[in-house]
N, C-alpha and C. Protein backbone atom coordinates (compact mmCIF):
# COMPACT_ATOMS: atom_id res chain seq x y z
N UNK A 1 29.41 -40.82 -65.14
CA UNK A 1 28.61 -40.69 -63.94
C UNK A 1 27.33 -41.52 -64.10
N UNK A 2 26.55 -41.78 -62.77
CA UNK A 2 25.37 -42.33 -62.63
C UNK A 2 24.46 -41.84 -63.14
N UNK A 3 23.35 -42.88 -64.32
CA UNK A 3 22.33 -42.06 -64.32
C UNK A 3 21.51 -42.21 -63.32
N UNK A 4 20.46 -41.52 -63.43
CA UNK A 4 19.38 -41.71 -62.00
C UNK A 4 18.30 -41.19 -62.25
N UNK A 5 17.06 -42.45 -62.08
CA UNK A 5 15.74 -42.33 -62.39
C UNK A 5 14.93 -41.59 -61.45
N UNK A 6 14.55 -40.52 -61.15
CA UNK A 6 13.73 -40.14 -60.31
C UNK A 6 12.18 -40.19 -60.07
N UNK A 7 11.56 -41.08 -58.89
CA UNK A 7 9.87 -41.42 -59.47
C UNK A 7 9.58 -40.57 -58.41
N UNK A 8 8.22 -39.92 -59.08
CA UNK A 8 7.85 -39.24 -57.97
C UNK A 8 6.05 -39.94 -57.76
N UNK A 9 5.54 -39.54 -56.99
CA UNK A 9 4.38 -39.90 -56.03
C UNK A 9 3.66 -38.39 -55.33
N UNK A 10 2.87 -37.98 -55.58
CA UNK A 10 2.42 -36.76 -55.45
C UNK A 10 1.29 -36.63 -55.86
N UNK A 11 0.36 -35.91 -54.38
CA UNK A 11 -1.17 -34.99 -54.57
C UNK A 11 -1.03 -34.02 -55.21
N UNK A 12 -0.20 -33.02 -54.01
CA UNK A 12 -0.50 -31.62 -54.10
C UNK A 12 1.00 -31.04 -55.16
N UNK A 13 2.03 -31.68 -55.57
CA UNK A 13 3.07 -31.23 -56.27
C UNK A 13 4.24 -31.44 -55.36
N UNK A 14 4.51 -31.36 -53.53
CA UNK A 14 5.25 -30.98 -53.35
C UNK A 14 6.49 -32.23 -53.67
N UNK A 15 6.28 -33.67 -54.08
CA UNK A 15 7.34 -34.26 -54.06
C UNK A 15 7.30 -34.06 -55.38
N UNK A 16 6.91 -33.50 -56.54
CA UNK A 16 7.57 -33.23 -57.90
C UNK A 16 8.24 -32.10 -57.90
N UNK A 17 8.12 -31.20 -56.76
CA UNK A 17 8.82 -29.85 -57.08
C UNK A 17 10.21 -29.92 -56.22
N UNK A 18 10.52 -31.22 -55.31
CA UNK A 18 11.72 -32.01 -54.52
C UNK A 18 12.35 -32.64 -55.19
N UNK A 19 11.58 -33.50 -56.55
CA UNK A 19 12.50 -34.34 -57.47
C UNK A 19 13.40 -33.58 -58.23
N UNK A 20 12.46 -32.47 -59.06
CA UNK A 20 13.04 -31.64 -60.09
C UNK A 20 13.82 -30.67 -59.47
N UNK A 21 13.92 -29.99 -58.04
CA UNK A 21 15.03 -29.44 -57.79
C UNK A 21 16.30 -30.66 -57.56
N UNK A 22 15.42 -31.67 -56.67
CA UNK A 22 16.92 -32.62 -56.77
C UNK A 22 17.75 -33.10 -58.33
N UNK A 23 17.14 -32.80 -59.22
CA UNK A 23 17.06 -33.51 -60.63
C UNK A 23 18.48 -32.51 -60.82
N UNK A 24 18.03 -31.10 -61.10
CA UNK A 24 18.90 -29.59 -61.20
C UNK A 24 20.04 -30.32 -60.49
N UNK A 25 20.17 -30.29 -59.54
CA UNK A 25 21.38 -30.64 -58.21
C UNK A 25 22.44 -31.48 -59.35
N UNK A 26 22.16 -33.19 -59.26
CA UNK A 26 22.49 -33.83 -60.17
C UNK A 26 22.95 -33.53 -61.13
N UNK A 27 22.06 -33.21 -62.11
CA UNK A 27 22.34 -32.44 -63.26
C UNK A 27 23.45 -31.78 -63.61
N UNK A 28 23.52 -30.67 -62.62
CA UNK A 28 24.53 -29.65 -62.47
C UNK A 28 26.16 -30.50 -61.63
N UNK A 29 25.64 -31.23 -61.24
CA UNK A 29 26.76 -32.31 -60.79
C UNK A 29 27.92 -33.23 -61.69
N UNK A 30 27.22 -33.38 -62.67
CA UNK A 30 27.95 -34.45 -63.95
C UNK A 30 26.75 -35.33 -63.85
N UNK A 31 25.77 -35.84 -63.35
CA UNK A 31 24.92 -36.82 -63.73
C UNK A 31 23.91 -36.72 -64.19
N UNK A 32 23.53 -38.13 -64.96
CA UNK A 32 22.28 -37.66 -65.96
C UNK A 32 21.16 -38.38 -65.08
N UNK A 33 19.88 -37.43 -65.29
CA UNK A 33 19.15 -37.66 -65.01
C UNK A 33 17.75 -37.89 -65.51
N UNK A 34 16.57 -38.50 -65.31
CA UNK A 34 15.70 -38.17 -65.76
C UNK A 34 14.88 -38.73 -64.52
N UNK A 35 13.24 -37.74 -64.75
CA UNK A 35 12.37 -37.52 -63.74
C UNK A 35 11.14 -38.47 -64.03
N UNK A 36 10.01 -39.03 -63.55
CA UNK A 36 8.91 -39.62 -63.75
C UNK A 36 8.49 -39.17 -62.86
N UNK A 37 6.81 -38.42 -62.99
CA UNK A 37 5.84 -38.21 -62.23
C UNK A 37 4.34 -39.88 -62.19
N UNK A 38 4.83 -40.51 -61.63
CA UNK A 38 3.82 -41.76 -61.16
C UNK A 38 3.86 -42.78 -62.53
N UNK A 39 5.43 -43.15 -62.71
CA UNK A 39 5.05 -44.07 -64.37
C UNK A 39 4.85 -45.26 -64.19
N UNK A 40 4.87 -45.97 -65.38
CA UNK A 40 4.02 -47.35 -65.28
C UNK A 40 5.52 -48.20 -65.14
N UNK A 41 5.57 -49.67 -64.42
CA UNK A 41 6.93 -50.24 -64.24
C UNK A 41 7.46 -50.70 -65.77
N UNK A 42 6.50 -50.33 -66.97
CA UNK A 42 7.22 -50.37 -68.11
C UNK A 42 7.79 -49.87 -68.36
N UNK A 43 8.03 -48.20 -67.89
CA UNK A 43 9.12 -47.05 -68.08
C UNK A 43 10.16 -47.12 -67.83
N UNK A 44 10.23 -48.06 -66.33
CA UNK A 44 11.78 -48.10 -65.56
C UNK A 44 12.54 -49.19 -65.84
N UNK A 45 13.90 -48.85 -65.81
CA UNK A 45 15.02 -49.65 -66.31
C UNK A 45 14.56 -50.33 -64.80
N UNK A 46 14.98 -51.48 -64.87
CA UNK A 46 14.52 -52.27 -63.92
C UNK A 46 16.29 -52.71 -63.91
N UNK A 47 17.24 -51.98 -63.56
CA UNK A 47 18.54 -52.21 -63.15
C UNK A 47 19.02 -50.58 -62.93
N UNK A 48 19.99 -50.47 -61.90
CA UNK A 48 20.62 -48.88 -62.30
C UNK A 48 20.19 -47.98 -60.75
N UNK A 49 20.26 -46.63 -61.30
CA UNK A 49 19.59 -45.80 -59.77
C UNK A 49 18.31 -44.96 -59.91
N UNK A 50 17.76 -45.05 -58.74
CA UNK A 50 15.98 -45.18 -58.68
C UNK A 50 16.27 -44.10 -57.66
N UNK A 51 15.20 -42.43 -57.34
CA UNK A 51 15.87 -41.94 -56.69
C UNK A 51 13.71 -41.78 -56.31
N UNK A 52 13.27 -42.40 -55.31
CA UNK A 52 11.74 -42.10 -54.99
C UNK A 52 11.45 -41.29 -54.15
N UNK A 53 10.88 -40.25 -54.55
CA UNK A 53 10.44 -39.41 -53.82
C UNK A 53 8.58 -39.15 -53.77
N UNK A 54 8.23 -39.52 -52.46
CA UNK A 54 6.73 -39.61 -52.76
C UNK A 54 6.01 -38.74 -51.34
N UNK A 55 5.47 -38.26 -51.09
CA UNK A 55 4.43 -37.77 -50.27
C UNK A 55 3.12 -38.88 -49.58
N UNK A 56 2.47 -38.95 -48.50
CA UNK A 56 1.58 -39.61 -47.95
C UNK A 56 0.66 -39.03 -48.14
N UNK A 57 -0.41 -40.10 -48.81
CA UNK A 57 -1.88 -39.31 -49.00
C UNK A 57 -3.20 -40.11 -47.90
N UNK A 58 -3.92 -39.51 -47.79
CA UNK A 58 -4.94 -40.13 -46.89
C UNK A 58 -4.45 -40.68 -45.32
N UNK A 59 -4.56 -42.02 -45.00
CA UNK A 59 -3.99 -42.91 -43.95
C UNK A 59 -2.72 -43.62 -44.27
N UNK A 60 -1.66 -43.25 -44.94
CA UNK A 60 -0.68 -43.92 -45.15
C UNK A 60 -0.94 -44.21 -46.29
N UNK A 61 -1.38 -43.86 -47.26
CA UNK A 61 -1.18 -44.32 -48.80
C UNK A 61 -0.06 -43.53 -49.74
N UNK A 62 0.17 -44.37 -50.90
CA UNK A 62 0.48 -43.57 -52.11
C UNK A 62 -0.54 -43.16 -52.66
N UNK A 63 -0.03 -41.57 -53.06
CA UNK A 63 -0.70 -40.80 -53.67
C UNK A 63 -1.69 -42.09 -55.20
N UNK A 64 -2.34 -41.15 -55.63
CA UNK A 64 -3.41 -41.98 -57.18
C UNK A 64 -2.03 -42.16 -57.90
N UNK A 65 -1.30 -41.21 -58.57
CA UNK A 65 -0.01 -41.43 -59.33
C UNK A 65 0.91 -42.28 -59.37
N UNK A 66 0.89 -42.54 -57.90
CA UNK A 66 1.80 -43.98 -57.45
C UNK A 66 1.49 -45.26 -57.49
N UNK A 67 0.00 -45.00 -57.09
CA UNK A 67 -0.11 -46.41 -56.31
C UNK A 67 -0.07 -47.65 -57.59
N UNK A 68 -1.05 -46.94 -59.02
CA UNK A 68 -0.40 -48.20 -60.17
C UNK A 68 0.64 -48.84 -60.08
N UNK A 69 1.92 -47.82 -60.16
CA UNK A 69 3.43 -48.87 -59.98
C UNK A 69 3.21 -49.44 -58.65
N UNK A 70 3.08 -49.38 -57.75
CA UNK A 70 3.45 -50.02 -56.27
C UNK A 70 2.36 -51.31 -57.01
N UNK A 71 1.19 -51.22 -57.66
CA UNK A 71 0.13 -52.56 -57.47
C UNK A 71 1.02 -53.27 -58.46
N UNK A 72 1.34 -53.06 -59.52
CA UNK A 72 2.32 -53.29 -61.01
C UNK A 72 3.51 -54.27 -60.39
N UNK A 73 4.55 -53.57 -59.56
CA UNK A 73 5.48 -54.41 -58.77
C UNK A 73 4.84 -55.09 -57.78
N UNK A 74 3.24 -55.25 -57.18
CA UNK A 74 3.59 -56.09 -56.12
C UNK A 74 2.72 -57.04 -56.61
N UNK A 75 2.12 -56.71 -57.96
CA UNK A 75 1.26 -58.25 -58.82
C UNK A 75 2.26 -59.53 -59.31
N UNK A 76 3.60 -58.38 -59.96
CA UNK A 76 4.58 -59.33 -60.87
C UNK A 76 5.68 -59.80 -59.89
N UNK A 77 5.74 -58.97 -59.12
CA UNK A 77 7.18 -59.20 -58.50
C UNK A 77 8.26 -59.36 -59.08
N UNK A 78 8.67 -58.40 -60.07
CA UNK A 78 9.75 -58.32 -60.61
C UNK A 78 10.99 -58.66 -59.89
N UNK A 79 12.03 -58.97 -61.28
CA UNK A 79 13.09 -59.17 -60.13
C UNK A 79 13.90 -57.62 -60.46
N UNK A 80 14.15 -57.08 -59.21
CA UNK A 80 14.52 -55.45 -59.26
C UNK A 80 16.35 -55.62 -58.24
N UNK A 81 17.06 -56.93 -58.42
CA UNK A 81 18.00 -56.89 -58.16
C UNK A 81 19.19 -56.29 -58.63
N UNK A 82 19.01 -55.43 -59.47
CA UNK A 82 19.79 -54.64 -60.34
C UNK A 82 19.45 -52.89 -59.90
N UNK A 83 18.37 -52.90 -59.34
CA UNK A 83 17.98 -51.58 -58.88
C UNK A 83 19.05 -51.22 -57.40
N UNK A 84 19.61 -50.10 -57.52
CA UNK A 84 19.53 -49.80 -56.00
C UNK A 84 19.03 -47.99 -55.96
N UNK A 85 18.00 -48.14 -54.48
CA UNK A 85 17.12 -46.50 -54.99
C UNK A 85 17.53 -45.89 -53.58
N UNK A 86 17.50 -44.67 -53.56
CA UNK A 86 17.49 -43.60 -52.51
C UNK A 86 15.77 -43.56 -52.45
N UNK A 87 15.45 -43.21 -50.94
CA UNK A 87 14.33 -43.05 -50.37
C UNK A 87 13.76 -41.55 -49.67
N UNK A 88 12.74 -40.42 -50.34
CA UNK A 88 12.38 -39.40 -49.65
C UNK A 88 11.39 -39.47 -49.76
N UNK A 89 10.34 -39.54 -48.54
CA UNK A 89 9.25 -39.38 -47.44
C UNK A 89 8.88 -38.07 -47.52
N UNK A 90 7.29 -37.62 -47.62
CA UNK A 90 6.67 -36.04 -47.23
C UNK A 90 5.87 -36.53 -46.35
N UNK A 91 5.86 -35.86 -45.75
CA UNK A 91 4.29 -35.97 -44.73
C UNK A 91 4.18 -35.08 -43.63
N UNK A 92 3.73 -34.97 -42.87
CA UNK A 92 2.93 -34.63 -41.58
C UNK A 92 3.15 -35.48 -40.53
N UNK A 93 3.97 -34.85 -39.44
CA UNK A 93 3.88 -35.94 -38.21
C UNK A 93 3.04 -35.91 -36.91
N UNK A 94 1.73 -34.87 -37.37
CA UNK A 94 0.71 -34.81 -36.97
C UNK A 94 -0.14 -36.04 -37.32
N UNK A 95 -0.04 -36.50 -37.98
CA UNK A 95 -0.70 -38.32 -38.73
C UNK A 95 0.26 -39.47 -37.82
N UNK A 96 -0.47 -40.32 -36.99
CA UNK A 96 0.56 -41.26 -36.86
C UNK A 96 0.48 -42.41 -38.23
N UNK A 97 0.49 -42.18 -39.43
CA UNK A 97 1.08 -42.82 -40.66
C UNK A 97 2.36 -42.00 -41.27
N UNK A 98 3.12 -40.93 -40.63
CA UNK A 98 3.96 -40.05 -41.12
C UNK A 98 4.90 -41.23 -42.21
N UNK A 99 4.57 -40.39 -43.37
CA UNK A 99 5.55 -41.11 -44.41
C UNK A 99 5.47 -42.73 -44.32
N UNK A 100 4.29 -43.26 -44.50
CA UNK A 100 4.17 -44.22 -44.53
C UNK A 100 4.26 -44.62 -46.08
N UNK A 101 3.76 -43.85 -46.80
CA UNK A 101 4.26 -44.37 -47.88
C UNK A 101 5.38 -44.58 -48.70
N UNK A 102 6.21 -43.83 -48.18
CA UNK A 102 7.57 -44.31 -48.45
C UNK A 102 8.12 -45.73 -47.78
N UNK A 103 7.89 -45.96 -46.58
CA UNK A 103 7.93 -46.63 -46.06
C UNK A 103 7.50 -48.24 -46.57
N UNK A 104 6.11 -47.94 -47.15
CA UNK A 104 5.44 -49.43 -47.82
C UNK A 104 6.35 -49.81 -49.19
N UNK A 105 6.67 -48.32 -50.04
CA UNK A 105 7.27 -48.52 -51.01
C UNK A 105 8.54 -49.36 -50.76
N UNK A 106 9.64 -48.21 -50.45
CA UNK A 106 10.66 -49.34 -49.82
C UNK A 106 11.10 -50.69 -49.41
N UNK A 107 10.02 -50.95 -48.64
CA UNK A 107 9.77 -52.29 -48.43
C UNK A 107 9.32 -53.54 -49.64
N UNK A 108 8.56 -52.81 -50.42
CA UNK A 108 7.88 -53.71 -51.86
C UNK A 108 9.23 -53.81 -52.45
N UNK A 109 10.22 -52.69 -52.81
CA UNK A 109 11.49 -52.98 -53.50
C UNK A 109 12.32 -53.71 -53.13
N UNK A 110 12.42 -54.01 -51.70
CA UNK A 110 13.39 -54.99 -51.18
C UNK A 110 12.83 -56.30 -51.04
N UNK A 111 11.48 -56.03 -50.97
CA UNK A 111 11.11 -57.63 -51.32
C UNK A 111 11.53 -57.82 -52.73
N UNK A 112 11.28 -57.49 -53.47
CA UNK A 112 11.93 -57.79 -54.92
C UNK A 112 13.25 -57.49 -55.46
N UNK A 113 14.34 -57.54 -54.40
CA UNK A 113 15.51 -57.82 -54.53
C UNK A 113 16.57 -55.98 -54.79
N UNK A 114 15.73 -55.21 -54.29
CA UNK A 114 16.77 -53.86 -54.54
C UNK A 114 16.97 -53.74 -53.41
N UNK A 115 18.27 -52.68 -53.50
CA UNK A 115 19.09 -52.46 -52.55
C UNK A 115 19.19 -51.00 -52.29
N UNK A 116 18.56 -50.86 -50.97
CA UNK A 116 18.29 -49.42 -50.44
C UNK A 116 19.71 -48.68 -50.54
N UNK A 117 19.92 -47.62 -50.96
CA UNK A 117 21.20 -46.91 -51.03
C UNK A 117 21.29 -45.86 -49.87
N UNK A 118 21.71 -46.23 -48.24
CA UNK A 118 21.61 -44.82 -47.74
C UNK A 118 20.42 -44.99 -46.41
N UNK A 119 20.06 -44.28 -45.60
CA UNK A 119 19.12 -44.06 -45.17
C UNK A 119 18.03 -43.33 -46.03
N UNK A 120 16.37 -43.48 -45.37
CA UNK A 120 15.60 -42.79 -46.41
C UNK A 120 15.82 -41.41 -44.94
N UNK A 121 14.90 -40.30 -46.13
CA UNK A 121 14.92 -39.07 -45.39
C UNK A 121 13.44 -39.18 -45.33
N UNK A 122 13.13 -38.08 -44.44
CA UNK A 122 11.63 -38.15 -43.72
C UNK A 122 11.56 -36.66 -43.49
N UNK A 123 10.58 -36.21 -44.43
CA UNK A 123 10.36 -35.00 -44.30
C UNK A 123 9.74 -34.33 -43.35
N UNK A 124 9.30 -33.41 -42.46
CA UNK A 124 8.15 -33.22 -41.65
C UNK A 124 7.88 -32.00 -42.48
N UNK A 125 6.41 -31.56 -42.79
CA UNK A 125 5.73 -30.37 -43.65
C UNK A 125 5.95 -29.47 -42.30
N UNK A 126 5.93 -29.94 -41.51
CA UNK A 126 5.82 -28.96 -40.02
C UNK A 126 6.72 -28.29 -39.83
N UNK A 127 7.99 -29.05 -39.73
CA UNK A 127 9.52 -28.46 -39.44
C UNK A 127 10.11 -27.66 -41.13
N UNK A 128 9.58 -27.96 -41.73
CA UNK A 128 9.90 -27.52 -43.15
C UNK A 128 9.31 -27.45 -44.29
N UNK A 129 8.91 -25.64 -44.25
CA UNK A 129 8.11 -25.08 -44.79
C UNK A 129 8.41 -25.50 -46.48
N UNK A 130 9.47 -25.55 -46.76
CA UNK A 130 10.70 -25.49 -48.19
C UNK A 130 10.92 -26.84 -47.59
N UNK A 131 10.66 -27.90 -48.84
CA UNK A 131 10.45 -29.41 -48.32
C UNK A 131 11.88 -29.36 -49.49
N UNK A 132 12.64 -28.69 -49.95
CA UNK A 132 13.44 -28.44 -50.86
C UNK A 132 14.81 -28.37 -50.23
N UNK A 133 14.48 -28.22 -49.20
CA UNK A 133 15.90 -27.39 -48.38
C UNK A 133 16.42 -28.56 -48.12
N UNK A 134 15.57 -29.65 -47.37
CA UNK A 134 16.34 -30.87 -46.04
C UNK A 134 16.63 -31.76 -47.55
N UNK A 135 15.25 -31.98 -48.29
CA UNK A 135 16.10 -32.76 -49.41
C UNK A 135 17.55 -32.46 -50.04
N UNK A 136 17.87 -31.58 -50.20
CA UNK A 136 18.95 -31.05 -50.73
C UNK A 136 20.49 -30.99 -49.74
N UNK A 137 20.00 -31.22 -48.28
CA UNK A 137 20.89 -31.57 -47.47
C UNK A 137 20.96 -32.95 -47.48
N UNK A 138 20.32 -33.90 -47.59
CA UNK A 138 20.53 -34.90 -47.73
C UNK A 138 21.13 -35.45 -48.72
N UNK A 139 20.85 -35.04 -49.86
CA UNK A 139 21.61 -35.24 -51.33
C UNK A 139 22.75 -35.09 -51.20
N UNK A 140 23.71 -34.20 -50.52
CA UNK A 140 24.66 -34.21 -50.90
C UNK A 140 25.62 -35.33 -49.63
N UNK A 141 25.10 -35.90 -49.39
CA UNK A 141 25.84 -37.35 -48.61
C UNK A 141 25.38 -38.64 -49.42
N UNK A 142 23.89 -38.24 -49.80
CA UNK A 142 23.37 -39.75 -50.90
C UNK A 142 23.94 -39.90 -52.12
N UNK A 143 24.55 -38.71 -52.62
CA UNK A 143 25.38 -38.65 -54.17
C UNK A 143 26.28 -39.32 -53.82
N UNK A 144 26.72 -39.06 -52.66
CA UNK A 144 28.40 -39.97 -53.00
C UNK A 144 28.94 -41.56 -52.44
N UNK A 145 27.14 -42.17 -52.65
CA UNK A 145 27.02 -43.34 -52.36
C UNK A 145 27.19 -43.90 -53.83
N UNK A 146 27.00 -42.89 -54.70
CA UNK A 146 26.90 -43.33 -56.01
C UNK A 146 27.79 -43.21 -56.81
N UNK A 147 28.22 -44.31 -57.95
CA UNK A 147 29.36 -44.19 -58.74
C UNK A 147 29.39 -43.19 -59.63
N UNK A 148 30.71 -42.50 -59.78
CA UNK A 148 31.32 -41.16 -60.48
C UNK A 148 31.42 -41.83 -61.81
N UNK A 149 32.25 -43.05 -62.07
CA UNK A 149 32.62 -42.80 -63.35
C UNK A 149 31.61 -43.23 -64.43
């Protein structure tokens, strides 16, 4: 099975407490996983599956945790053609920046050659109290974009 890197991007916790239940999911699936809370682009296999899950802070930013890697990939411009990542969005659609930072992210990776796996999901904090639940509905259509053996 696939392994799968999970980065997370997070103020207040809620996209680390979305990764690590999605992590469990996986896990308990046959695949290996491992989690990063905001690492440096020296951590990541820069080939393989990238699973980002980040929250919007301020006006459309990445959270402090994130934003190093996002400046890291958009100084070097790696080549990340070996990456392909799943995309989950937190936010508020009381902000017209809802999940913008997923949004900027995404975009930095495909400029540098990865390949979005899937639609991203877009959380609303509004519609969903348990930001745990819709992720976890979504997972189970984004897993099986991904190779078993």
């Amino acid at each position: 099975m696939a392994e799968i890197t999970l980065i997370t991007g997070s103020t207040l916790g809620s996209a680390e407490y979305v990764a690590e239940h999605l992590a469990s999911l996986l896990d308990a699936d046959g695949f290996t996983t491992r989690t990063l809370h905001g690492p440096e682009l020296e951590a990541l296999n820069q080939s393989g599956y990238w699973l980002v899950v980040t929250s919007t802070h301020g006006a459309g930013d990445l959270p402090d945790n994130l934003q190093p890697l996002y400046d890291a990939i958009e100084a070097g411009k790696p080549d990340l053609s070996g990456v392909q990542f799943g995309a989950i969005g937190i936010g508020s659609r009381e902000y017209d920046t809802f999940c913008e930072a997923i949004d900027k992210l995404s975009s930095l990776l495909q400029a540098c050659g990865a390949r979005r796996l899937g639609e991203p999901l877009k959380i609303n904090i509004l519609d969903h109290e348990i930001p745990e639940d819709p992720a976890e509905e979504w997972l189970l259509s984004w897993k099986n974009l991904l190779p078993r053996v």
